[in-house]
N, C-alpha and C. Protein backbone atom coordinates (compact mmCIF):
# COMPACT_ATOMS: atom_id res chain seq x y z
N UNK A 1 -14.69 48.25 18.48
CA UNK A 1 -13.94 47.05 18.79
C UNK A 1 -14.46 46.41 20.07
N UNK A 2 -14.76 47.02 21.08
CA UNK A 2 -15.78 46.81 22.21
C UNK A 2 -16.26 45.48 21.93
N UNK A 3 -17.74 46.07 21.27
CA UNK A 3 -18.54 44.65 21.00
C UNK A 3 -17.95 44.11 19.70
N UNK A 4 -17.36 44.29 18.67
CA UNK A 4 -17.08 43.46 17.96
C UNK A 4 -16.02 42.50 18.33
N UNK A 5 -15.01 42.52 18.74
CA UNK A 5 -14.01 41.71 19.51
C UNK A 5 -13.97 41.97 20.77
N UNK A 6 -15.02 41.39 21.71
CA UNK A 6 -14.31 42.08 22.92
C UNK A 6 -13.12 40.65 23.55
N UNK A 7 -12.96 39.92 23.46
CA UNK A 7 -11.69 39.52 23.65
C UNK A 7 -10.34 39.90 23.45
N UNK A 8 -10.67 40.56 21.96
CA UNK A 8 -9.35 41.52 21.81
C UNK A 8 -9.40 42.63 23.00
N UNK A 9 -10.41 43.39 22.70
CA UNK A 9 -10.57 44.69 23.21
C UNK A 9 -10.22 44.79 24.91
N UNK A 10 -10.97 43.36 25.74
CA UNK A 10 -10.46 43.26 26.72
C UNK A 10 -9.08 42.73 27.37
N UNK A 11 -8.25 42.28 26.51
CA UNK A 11 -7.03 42.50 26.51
C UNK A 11 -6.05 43.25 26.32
N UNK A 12 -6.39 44.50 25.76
CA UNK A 12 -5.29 45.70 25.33
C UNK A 12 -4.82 46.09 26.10
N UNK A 13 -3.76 46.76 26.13
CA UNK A 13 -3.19 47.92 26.64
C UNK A 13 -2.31 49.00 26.07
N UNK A 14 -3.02 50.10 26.19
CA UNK A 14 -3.02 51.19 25.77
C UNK A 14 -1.46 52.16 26.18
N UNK A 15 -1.15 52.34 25.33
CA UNK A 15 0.49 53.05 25.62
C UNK A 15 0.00 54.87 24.78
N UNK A 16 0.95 55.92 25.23
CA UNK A 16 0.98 56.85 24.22
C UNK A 16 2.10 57.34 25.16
N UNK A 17 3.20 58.26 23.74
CA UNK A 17 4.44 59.03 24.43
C UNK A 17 3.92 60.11 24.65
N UNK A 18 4.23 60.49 25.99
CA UNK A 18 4.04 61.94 26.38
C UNK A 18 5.41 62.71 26.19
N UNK A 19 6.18 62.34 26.44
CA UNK A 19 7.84 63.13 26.16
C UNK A 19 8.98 62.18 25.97
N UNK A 20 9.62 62.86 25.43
CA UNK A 20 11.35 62.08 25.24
C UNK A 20 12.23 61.58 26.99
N UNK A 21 12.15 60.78 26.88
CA UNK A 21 13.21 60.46 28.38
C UNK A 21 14.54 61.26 27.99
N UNK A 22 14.86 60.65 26.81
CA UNK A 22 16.19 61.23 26.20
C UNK A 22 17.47 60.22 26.48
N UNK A 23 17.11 58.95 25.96
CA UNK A 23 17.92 57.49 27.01
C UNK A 23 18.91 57.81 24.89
N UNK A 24 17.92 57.87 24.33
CA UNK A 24 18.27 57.48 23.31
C UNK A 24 18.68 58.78 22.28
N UNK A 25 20.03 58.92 21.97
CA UNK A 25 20.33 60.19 21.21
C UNK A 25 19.97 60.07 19.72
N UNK A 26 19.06 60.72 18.85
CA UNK A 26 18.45 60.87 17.93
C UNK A 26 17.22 60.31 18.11
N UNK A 27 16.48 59.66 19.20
CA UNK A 27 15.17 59.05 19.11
C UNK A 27 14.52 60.20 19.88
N UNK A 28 13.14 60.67 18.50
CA UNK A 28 12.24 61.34 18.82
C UNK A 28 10.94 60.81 19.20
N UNK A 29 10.10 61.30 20.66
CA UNK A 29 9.31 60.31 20.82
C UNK A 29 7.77 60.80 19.58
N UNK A 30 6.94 59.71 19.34
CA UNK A 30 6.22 60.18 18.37
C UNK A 30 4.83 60.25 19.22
N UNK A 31 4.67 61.55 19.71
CA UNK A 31 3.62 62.19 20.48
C UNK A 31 3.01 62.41 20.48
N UNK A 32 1.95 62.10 18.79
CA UNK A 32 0.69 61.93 18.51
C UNK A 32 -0.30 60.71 18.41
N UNK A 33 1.06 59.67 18.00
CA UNK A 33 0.37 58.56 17.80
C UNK A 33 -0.24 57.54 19.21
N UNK A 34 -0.71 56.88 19.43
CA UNK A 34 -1.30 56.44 20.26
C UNK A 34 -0.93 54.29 19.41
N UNK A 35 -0.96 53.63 20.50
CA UNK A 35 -1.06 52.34 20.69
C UNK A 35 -1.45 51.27 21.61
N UNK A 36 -1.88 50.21 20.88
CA UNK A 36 -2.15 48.89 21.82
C UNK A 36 -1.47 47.98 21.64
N UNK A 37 -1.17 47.64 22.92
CA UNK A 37 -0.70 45.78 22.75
C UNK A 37 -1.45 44.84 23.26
N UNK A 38 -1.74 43.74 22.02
CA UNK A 38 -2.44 42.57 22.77
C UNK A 38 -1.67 41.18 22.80
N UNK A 39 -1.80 40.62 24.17
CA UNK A 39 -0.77 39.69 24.17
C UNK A 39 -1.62 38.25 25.64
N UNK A 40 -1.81 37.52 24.37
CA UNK A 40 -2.56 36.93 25.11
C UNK A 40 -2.40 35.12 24.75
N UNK A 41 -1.71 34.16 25.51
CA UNK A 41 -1.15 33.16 25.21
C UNK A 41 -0.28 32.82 24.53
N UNK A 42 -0.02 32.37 23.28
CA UNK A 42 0.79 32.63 22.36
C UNK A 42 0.76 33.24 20.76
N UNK A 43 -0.42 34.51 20.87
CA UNK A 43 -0.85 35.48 20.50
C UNK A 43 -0.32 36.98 20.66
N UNK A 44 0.30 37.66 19.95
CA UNK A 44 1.01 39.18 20.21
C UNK A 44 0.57 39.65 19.16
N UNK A 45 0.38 41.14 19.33
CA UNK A 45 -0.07 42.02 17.74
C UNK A 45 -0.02 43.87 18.29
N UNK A 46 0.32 44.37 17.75
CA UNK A 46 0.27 45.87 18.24
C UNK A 46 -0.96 46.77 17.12
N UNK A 47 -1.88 47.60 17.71
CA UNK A 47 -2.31 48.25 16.93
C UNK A 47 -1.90 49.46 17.23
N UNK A 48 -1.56 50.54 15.96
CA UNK A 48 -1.37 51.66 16.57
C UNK A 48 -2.32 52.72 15.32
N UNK A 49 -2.33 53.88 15.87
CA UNK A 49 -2.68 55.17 15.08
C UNK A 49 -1.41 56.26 14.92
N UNK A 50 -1.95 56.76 13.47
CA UNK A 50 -0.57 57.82 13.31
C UNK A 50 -1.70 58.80 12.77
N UNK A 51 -2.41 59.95 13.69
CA UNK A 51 -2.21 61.24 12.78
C UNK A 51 -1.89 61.62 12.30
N UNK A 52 -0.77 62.08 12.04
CA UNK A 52 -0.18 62.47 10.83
C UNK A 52 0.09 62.26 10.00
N UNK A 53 0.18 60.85 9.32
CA UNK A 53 -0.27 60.38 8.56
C UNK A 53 -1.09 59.58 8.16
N UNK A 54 -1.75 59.72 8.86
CA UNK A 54 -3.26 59.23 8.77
C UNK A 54 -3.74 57.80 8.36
N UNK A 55 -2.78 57.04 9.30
CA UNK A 55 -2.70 55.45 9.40
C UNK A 55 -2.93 54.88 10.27
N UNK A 56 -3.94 53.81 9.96
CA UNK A 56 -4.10 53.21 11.24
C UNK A 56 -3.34 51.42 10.94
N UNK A 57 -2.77 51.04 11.76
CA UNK A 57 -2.44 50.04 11.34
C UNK A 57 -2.29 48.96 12.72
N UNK A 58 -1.88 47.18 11.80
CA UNK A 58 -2.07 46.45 13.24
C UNK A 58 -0.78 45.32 12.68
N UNK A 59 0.49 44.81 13.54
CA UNK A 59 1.15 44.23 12.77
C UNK A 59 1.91 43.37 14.14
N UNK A 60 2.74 42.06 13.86
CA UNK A 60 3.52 41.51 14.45
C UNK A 60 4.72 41.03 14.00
N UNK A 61 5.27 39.81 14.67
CA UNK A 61 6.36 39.49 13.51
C UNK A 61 6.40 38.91 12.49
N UNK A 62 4.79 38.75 12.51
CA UNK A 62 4.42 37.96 11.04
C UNK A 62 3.60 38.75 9.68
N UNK A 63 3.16 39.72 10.87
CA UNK A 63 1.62 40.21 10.29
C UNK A 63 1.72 41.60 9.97
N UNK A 64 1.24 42.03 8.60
CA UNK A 64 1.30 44.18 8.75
C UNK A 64 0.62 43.82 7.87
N UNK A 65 -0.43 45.33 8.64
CA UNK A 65 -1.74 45.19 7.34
C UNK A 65 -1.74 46.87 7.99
N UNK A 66 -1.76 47.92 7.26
CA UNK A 66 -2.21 49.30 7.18
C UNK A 66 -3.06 49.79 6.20
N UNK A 67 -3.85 50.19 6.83
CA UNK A 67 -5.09 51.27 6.03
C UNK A 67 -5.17 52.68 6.52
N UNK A 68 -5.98 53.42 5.73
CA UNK A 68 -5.67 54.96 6.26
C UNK A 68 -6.57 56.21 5.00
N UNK A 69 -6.14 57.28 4.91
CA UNK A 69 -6.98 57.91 3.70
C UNK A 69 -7.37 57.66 3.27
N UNK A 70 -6.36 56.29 2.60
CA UNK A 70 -6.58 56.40 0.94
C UNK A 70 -7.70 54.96 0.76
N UNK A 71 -8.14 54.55 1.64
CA UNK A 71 -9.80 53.96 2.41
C UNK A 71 -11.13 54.25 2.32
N UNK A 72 -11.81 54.26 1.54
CA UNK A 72 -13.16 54.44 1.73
C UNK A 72 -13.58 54.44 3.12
N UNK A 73 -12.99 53.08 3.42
CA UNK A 73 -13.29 52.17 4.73
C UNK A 73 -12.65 51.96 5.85
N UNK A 74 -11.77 52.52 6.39
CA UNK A 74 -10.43 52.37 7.09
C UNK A 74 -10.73 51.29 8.31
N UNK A 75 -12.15 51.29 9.14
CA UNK A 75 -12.04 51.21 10.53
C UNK A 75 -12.66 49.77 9.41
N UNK A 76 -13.82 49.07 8.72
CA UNK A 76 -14.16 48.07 7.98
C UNK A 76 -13.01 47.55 7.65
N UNK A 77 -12.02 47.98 7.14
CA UNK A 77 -10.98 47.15 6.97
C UNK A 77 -9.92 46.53 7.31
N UNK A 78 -9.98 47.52 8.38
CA UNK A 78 -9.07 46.88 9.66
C UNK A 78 -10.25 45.85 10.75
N UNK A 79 -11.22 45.85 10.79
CA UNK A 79 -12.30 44.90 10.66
C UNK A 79 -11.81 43.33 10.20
N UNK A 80 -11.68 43.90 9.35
CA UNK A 80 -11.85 42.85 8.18
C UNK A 80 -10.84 41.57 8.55
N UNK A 81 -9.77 42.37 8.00
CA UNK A 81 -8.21 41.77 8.90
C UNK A 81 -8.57 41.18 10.04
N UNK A 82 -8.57 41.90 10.67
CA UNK A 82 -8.72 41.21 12.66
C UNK A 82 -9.53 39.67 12.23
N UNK A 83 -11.23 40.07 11.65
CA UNK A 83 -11.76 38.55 11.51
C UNK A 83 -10.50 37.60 10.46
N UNK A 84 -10.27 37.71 9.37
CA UNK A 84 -9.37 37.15 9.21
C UNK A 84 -8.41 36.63 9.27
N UNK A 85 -7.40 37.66 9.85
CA UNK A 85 -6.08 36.71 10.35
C UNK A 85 -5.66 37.20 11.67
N UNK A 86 -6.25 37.71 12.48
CA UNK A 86 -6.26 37.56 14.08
C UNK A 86 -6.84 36.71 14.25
N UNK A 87 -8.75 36.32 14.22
CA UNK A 87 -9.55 36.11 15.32
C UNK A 87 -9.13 34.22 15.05
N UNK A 88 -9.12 33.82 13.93
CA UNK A 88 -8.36 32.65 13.74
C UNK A 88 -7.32 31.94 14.77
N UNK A 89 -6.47 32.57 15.09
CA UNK A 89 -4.87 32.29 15.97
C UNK A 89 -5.55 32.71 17.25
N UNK A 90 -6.31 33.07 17.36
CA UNK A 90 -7.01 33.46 19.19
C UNK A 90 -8.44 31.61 19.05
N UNK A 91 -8.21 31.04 18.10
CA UNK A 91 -9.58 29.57 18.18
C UNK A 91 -8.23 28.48 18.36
């Protein structure tokens, strides 16, 4: 993502739960997955990863597109997306 978007890429920011605060009774924090937020004019989108189930996905309040296993292509197709209906709304 580097060189292929680096506009995206240089905008992220990178979140992951390390533990439960415990603010919230029944919310478990999910301690594998890892995320980004990009938020840049009037542009927002989160990408995140789920090990465990083995999804990678990128979505807003408009937008969800997930790929994962069941992918030949997972990281190409989330590729794909970004040129399509991200890099559009960032021109």
């Amino acid at each position: 993502m580097k060189n292929k978007f680096p506009l995206i890429y240089n905008n992220l920011k990178y979140y992951k739960a390390i533990s439960s605060t415990e603010k919230c009774k029944g919310n478990y924090p999910q301690l594998l997955d890892s995320y980004a937020h990009f938020i840049l004019k009037e542009v927002m989108f989160r990408i995140y990863i789920d090990p465990e189930s083995e999804v990678i996905g990128i979505h807003n309040f408009e937008l969800l597109f997930e790929t994962g296993y069941w992918s030949n292509s997972p990281i190409e197709d989330l590729n794909n997306f970004i040129e399509k209906e991200i890099i559009p709304l960032l021109e």
